[in-house]
C-alpha atoms as a PDB file:
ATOM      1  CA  UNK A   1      68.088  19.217  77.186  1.00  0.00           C
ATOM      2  CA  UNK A   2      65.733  18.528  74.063  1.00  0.00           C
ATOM      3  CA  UNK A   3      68.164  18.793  71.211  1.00  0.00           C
ATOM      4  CA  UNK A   4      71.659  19.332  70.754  1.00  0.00           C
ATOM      5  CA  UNK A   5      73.051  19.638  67.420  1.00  0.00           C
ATOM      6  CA  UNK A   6      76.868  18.899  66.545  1.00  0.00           C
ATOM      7  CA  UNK A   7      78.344  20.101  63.130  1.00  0.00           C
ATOM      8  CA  UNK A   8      82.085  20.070  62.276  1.00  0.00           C
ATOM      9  CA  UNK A   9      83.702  18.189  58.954  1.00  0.00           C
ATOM     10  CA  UNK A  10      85.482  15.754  61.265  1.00  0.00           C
ATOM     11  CA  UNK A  11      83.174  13.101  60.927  1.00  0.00           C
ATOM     12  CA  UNK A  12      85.237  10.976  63.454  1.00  0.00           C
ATOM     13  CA  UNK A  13      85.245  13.534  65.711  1.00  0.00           C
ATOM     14  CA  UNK A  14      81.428  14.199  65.717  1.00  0.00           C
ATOM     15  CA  UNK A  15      80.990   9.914  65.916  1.00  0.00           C
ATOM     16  CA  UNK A  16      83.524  10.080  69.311  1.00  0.00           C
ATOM     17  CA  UNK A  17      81.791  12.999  70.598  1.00  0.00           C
ATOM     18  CA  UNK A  18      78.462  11.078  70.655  1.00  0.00           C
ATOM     19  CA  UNK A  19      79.621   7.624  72.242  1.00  0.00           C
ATOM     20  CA  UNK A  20      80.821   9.800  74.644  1.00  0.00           C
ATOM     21  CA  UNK A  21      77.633  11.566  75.361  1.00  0.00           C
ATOM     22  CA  UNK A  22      75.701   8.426  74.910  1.00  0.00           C
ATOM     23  CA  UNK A  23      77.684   6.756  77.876  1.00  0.00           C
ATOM     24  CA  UNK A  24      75.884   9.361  80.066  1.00  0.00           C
ATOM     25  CA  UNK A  25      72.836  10.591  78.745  1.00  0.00           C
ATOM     26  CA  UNK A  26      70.307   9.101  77.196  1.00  0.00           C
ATOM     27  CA  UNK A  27      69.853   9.958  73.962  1.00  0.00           C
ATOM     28  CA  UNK A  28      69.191   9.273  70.287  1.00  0.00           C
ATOM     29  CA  UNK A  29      70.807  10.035  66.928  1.00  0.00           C
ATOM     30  CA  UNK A  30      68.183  11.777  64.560  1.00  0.00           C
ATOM     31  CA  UNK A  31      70.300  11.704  61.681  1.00  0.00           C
ATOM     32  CA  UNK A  32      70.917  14.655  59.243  1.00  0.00           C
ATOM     33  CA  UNK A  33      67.878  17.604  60.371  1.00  0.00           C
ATOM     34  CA  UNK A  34      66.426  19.152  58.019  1.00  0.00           C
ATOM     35  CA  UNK A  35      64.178  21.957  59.460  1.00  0.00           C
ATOM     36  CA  UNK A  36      65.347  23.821  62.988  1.00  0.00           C
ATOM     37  CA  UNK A  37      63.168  26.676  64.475  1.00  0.00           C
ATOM     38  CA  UNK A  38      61.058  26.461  60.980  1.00  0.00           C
ATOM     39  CA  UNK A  39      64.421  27.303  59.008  1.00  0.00           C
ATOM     40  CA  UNK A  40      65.100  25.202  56.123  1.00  0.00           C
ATOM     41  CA  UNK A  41      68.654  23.222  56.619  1.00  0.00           C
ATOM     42  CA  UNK A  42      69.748  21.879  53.012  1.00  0.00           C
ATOM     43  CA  UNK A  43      72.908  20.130  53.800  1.00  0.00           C
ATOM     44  CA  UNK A  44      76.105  18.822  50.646  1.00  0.00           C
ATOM     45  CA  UNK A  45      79.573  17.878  50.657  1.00  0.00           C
ATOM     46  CA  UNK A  46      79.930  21.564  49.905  1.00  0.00           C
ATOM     47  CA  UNK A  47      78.407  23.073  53.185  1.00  0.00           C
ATOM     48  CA  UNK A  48      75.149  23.782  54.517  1.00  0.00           C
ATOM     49  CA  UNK A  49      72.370  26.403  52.984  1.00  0.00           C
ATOM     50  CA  UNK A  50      69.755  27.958  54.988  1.00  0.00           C
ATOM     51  CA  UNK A  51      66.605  28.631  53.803  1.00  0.00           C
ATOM     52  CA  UNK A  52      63.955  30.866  55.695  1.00  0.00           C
ATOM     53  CA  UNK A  53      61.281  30.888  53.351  1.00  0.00           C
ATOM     54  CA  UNK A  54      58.590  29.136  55.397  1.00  0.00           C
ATOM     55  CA  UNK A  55      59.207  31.105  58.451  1.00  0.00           C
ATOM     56  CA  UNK A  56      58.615  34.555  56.207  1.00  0.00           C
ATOM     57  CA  UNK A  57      55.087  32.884  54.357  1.00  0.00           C
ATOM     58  CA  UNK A  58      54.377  31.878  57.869  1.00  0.00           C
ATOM     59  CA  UNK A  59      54.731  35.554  59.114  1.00  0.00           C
ATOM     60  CA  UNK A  60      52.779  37.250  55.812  1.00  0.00           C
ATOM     61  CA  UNK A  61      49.977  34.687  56.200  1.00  0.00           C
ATOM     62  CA  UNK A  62      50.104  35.312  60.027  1.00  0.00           C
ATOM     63  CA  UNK A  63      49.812  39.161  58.848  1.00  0.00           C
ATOM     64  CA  UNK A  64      46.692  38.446  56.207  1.00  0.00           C
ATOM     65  CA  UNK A  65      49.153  39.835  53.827  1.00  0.00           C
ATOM     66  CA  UNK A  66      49.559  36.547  51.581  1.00  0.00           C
END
């Protein structure tokens, strides 16, 4: 597995759910992400926002159309 991302607002929950999986895989904590897929991830105590911006210049560039 490369990534595996875990949201839910019970931050104990998420913090128990990873020393579990860190007693059998090996793994590392990355922290808050910010860009998945090249989608924009802007994260609050109000909920997440996703932003696809850069993946649509990306794809009129990619066309010549920019």
């Amino acid at each position: 597995m490369d990534d595996i991302i875990i949201t839910r607002q019970d931050h104990d929950g998420i913090a128990q759910l990873k020393k579990h999986h860190f007693g059998y895989f090996q793994m590392k904590d990355l922290g808050k992400f910010h860009y998945f897929l090249d989608i924009k991830i802007a994260q609050s105590k109000d909920g997440v926002v996703i932003y696809q911006w850069k993946h649509m210049l990306d794809i009129v560039e990619e066309a010549g159309m920019s």
